[in-house]
Protein backbone atom coordinates (compact mmCIF):
# COMPACT_ATOMS: atom_id res chain seq x y z
CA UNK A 1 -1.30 17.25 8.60
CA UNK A 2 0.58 14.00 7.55
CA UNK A 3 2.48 13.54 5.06
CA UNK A 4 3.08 10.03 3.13
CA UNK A 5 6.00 9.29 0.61
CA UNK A 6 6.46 5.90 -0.45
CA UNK A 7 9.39 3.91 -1.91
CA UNK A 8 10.66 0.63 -2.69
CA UNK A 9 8.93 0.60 -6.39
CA UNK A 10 10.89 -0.59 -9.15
CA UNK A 11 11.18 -3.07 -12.31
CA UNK A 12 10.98 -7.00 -11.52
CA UNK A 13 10.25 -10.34 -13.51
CA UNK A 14 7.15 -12.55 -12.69
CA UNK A 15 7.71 -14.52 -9.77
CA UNK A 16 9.87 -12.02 -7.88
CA UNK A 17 8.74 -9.92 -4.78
CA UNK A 18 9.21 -6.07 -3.83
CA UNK A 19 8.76 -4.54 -0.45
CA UNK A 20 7.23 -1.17 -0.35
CA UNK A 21 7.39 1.19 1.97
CA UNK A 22 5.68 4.14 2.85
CA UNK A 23 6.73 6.79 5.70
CA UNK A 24 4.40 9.15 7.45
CA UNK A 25 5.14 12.85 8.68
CA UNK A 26 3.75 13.93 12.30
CA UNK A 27 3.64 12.33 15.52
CA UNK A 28 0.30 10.73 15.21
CA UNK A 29 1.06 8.20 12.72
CA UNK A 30 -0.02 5.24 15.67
CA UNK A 31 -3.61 6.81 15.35
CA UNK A 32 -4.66 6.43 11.23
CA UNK A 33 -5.60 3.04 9.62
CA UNK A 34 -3.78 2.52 6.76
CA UNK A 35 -4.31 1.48 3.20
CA UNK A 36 -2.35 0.82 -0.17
CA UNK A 37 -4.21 1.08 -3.92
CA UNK A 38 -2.57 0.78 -7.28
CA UNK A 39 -3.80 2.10 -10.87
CA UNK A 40 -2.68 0.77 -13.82
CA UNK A 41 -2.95 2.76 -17.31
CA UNK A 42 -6.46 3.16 -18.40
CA UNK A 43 -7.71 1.25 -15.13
CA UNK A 44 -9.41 3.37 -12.36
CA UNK A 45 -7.37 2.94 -9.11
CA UNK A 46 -8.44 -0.21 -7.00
CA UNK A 47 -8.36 -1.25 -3.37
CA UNK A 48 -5.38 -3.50 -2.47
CA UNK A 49 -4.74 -3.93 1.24
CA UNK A 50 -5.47 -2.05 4.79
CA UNK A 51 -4.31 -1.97 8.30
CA UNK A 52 -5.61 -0.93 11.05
CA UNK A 53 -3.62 1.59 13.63
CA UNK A 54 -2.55 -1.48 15.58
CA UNK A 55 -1.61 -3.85 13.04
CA UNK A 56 -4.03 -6.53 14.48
CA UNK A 57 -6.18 -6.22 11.13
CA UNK A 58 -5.99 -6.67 7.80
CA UNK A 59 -8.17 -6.31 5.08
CA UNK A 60 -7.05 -7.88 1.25
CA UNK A 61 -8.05 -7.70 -2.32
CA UNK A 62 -9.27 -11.18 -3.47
CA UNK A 63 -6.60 -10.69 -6.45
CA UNK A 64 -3.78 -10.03 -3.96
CA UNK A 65 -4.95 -12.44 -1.27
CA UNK A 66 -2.04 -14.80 -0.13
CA UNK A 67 0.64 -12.86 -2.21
CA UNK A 68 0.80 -9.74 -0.33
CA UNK A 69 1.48 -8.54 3.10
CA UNK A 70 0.80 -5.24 4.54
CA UNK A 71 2.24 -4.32 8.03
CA UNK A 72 3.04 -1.21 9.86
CA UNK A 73 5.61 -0.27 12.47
CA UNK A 74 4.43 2.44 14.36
CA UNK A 75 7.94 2.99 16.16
CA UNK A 76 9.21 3.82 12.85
CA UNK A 77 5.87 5.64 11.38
CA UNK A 78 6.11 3.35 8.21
CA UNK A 79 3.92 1.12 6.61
CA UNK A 80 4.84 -1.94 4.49
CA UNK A 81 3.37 -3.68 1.49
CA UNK A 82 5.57 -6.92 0.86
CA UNK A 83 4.74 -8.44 -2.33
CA UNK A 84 5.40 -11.80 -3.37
CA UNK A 85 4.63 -14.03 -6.02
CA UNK A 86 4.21 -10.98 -8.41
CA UNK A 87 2.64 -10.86 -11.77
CA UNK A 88 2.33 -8.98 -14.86
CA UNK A 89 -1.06 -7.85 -14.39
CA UNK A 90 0.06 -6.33 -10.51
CA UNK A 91 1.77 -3.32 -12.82
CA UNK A 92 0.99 -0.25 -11.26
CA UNK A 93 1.33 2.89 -9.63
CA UNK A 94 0.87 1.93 -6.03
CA UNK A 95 -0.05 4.76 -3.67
CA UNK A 96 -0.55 4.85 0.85
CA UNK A 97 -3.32 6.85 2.01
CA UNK A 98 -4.11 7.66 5.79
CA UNK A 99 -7.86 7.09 7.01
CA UNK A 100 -9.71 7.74 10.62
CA UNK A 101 -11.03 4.18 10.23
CA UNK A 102 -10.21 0.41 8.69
CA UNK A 103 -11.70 0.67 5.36
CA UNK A 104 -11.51 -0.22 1.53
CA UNK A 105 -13.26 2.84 0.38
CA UNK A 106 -10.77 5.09 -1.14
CA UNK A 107 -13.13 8.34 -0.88
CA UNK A 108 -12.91 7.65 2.95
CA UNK A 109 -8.79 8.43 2.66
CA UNK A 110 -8.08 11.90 3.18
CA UNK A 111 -4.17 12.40 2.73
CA UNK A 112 -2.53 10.13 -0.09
CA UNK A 113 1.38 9.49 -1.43
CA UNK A 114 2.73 10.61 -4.55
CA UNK A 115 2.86 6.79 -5.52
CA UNK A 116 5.54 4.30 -6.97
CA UNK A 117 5.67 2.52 -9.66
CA UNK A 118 5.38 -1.47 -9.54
CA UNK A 119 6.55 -3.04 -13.22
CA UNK A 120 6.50 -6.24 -12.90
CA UNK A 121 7.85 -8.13 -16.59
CA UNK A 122 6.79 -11.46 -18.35
């Protein structure tokens, strides 16, 4: 089964960018689409960005849309969130989760990451 730990989480100030990563177990990683979610205290957790198992396409939360960039390198069974332009309100625990398919459903995920924690300060 796979096995997803992500990094790269950490404490910035509005306006600044993070790059997370997250780094699959198992020689199959080329085969799963690929998706990121965050939850924020009190919040259920929310869609924020898939990938499908070529990279070729990409799905995006309106509230993320032209601030964040998910990619994946296949040769290096990692996926990538960069994150630009952030804001307060993008605090969260940000977690990768492995899916047959290219979706934003997070019931369709069936193997998720501990998650890391995005702070982003005003």
């Amino acid at each position: 089964q796979v096995q997803l730990v992500e990094s790269g989480g950490g404490l910035v100030q509005a306006g600044g960018s993070l790059r997370l990563s997250c780094a699959a177990s198992g020689r199959t990683f080329v085969s799963y689409a690929m998706g990121w979610f965050r939850q924020a205290p009190g919040k259920e957790r929310e869609f924020v960005a898939t990938i499908n198992w070529s990279g070729g396409v990409t799905n995006y939360a309106d509230s993320v849309k032209g601030r964040f960039t998910i990619s994946r390198d296949n040769a290096k069974n990692t996926v990538y969130l960069q994150m630009n332009s952030l804001k307060p309100e993008d605090t969260a625990v940000y977690f990768c989760a492995a899916a047959a398919v290219l979706t934003s459903v997070p019931q369709t995920y069936y193997r998720w990451g501990q998650g890391t924690q995005v702070t982003v300060s005003s």
